[in-house]
Protein backbone atom coordinates (compact mmCIF):
# COMPACT_ATOMS: atom_id res chain seq x y z
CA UNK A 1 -4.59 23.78 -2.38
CA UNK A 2 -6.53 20.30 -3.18
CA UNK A 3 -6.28 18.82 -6.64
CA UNK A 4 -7.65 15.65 -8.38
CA UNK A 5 -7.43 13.40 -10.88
CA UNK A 6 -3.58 14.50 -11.43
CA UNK A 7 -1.67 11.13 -13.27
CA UNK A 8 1.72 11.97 -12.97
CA UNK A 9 3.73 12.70 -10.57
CA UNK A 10 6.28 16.25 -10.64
CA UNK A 11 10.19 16.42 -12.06
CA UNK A 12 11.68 15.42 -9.01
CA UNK A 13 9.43 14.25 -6.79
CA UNK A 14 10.15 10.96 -4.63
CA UNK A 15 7.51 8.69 -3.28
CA UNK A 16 8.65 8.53 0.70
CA UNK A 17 5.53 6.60 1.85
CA UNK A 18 3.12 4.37 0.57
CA UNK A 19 0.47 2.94 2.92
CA UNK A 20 -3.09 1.81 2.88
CA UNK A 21 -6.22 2.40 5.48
CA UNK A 22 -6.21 -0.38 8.09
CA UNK A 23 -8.14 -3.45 6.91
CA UNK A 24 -10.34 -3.87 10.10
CA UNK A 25 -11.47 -0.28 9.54
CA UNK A 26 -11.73 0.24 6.07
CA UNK A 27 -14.09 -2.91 5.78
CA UNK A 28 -15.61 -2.81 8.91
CA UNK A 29 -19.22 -2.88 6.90
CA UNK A 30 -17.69 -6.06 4.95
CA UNK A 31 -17.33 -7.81 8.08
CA UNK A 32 -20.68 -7.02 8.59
CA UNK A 33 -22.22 -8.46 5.54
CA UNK A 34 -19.72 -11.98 5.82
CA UNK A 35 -21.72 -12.48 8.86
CA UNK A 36 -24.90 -11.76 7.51
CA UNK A 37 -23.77 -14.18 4.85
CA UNK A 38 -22.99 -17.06 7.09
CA UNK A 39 -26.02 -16.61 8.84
CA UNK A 40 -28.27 -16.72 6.01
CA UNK A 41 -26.40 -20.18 4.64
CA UNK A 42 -27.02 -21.39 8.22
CA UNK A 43 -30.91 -20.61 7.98
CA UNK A 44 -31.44 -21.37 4.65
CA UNK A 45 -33.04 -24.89 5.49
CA UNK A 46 -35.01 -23.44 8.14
CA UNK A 47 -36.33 -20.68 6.20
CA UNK A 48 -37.57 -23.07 3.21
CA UNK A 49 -39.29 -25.33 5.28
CA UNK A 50 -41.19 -22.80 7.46
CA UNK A 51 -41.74 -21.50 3.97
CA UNK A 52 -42.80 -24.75 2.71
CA UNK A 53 -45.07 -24.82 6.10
CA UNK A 54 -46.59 -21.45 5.06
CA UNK A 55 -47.39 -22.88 1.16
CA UNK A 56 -48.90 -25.63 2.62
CA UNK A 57 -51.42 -23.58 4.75
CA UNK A 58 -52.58 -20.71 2.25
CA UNK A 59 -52.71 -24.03 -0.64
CA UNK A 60 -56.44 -24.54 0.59
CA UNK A 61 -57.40 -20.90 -0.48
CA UNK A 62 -54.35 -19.55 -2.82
CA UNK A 63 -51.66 -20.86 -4.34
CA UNK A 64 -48.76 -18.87 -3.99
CA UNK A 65 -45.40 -20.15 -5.40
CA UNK A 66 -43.84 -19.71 -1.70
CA UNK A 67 -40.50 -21.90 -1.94
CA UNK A 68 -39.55 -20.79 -5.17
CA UNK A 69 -39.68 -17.07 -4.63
CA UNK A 70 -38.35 -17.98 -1.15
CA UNK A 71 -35.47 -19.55 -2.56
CA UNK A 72 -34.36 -17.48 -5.39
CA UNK A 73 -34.69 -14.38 -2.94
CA UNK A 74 -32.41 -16.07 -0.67
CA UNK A 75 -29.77 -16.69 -3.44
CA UNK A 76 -29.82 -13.17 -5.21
CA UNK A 77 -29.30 -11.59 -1.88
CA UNK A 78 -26.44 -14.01 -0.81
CA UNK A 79 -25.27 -12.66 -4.46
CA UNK A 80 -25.29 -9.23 -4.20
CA UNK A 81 -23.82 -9.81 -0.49
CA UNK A 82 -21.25 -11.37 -1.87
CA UNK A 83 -20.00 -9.16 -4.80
CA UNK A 84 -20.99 -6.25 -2.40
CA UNK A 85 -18.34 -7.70 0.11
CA UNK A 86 -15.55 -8.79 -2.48
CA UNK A 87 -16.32 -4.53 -3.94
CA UNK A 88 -14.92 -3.61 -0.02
CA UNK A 89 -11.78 -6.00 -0.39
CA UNK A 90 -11.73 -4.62 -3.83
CA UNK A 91 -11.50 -0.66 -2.55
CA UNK A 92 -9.07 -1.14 0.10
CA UNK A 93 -6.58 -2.69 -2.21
CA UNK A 94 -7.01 0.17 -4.32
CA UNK A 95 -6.57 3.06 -1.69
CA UNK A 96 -3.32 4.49 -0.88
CA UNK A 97 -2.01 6.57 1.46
CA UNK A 98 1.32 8.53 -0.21
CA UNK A 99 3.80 10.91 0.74
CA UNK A 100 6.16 12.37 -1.29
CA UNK A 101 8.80 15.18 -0.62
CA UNK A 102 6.47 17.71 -1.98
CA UNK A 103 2.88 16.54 -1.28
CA UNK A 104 0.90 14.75 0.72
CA UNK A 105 -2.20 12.14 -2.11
CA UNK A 106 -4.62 10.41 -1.71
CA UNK A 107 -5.38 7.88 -4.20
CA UNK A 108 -8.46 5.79 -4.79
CA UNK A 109 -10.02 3.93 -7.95
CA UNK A 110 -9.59 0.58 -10.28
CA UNK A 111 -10.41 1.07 -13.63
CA UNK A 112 -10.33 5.52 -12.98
CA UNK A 113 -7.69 6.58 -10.47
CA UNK A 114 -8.49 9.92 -8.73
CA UNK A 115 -6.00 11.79 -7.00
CA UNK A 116 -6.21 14.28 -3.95
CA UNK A 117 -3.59 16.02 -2.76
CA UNK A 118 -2.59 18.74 -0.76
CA UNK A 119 1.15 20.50 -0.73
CA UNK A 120 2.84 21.10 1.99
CA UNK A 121 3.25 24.77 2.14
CA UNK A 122 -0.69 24.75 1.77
CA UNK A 123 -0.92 22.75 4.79
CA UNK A 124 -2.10 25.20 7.96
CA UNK A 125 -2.53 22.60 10.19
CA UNK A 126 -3.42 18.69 11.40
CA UNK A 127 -5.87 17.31 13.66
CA UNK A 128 -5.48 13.48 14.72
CA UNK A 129 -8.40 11.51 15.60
CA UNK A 130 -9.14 8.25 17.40
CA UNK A 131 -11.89 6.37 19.06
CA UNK A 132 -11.16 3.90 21.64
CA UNK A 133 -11.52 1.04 18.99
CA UNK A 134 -9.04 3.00 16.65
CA UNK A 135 -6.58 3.19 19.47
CA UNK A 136 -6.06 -0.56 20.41
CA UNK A 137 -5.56 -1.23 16.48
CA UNK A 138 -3.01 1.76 16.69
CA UNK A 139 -5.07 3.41 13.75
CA UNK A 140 -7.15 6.93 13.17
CA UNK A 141 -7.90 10.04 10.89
CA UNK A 142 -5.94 11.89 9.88
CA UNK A 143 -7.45 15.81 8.80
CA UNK A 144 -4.80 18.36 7.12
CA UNK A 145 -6.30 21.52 7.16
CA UNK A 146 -5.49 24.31 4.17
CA UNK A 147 -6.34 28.20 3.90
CA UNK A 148 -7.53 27.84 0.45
CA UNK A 149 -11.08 28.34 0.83
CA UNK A 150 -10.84 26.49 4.60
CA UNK A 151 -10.47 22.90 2.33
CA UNK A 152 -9.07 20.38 4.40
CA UNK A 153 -8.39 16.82 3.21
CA UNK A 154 -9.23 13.70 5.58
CA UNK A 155 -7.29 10.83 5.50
CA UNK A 156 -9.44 7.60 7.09
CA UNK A 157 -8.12 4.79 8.94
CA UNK A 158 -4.00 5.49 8.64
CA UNK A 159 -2.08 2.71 10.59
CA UNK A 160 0.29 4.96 13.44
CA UNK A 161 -1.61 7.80 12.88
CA UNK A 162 0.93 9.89 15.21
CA UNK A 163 3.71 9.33 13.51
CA UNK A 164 2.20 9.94 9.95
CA UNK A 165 1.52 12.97 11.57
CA UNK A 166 5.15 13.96 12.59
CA UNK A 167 6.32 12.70 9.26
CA UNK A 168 3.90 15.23 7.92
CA UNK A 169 5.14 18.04 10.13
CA UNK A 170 8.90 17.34 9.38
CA UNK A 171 8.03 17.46 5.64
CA UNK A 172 6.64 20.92 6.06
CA UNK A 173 10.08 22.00 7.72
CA UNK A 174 11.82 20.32 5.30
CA UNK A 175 13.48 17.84 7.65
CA UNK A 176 13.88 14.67 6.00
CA UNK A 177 16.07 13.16 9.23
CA UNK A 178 13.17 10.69 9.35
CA UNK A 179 13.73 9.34 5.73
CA UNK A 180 17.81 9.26 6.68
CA UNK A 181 16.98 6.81 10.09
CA UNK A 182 14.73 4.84 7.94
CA UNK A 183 17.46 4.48 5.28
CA UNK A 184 20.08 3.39 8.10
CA UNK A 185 17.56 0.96 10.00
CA UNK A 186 17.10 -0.54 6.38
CA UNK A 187 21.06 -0.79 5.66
CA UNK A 188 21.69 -2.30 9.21
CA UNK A 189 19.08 -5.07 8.64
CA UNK A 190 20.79 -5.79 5.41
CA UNK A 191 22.99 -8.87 4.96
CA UNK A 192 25.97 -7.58 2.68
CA UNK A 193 27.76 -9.85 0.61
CA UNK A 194 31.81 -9.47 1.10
CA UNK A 195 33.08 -9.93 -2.54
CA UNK A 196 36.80 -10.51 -2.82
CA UNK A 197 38.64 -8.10 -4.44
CA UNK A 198 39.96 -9.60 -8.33
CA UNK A 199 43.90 -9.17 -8.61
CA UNK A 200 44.49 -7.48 -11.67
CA UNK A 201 46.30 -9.78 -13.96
CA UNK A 202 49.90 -9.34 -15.09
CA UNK A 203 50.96 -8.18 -18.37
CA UNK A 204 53.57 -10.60 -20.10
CA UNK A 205 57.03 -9.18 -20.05
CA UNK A 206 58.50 -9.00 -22.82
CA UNK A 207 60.65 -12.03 -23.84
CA UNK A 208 64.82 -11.04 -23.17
CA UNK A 209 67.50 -12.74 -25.50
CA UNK A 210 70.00 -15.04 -22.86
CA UNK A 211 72.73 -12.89 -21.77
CA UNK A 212 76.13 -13.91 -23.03
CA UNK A 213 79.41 -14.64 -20.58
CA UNK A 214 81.47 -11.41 -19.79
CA UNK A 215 85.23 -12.90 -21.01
CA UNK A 216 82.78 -13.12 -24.51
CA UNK A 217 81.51 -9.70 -24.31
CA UNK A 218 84.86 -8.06 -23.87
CA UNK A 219 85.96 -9.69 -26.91
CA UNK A 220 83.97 -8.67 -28.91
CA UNK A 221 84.75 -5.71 -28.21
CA UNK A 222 88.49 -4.92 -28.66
CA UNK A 223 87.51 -6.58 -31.74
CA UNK A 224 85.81 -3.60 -32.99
């Protein structure tokens, strides 16, 4: 079963994976509009003096305020380029990828997060897909398939695609093996710190009164 728009997350439930689409892919149509963009900047000067060319022609039977509409076109659609590209940057930073051990979300938004996600025992089964361009930046889709009313979620441009997938497919057996190796890989990486152990510090005796000589001693005590 799909749900949205969910804010919390359930008692008990542990974020295993957080990931994001691949860059390239996710703003492939930014890409697209820096280039426009630096090809505009590059033909701005040519464009205004063709377009000053143009004014000059029509002058002897209309005036037409060429260059300025010229120019302030040119600018307003470098703008909207511009916050149009920084809006892509914008949604890929706020698109994750998660897995938990209970649930597979999507999650998407800046100012109102929505939520999709799809349990595991809901999950019937998983398609991978991958163009040719997808598989040299090791990246693809990603389509869990459910029985509730043949939904199915699609998850866009996940980096290793294949083994998201036989993370997901573990998590559905309940095999968290996976999790353990990545827990072990992390510990063997890590640079432990040997801290000597602290000797406990001796209590004071307790202060003894000189012993006195034996011929004393005996003494004393025939004296008694």
């Amino acid at each position: 079963m799909l749900g949205r728009n969910r804010e919390v997350y359930y008692a008990g439930e542990m974020i295993l994976m957080d990931t994001r689409p691949r860059i390239f892919l996710h703003i492939k149509s930014a890409i697209m509009k820096m280039i426009l963009i630096v090809l505009i900047i590059y033909l701005f000067i040519p464009i205004i003096n063709e377009t000053i060319r143009l004014q000059a022609y029509f002058s002897s039977t209309i005036q037409l305020p060429l260059v300025e509409g010229m120019t302030i076109a040119l600018l307003l659609f470098l703008v909207i380029l511009l916050l149009w590209t920084l809006w892509d940057f914008i949604s890929w930073k706020n698109t994750s990828y998660i897995l938990t051990n209970q649930r597979v979300i999507i999650q998407r938004g800046l100012i109102s997060k929505k939520r999709y996600y799809i349990h595991y025992d809901k999950i019937e089964d998983i398609a991978v897909y991958q163009s040719f361009f997808e598989r040299l930046l090791s990246s693809g889709d990603i389509v869990l398939f459910s029985g509730h009313e043949n939904t199915r979620m699609i998850i866009r441009n996940v980096p290793n695609p294949n083994q998201m997938e036989q993370e997901i497919n573990m998590l559905m057996e309940g095999d968290l093996s996976f999790l353990r190796d990545s827990m072990v890989e992390s510990t063997d990486n890590h640079e432990w710190e040997y801290e000597e152990p602290k000797i406990k510090q001796k209590l004071p005796e307790r202060s003894k009164k000189p012993e006195k000589p034996i011929m004393e001693r005996h003494a004393e005590k025939f004296k008694r």
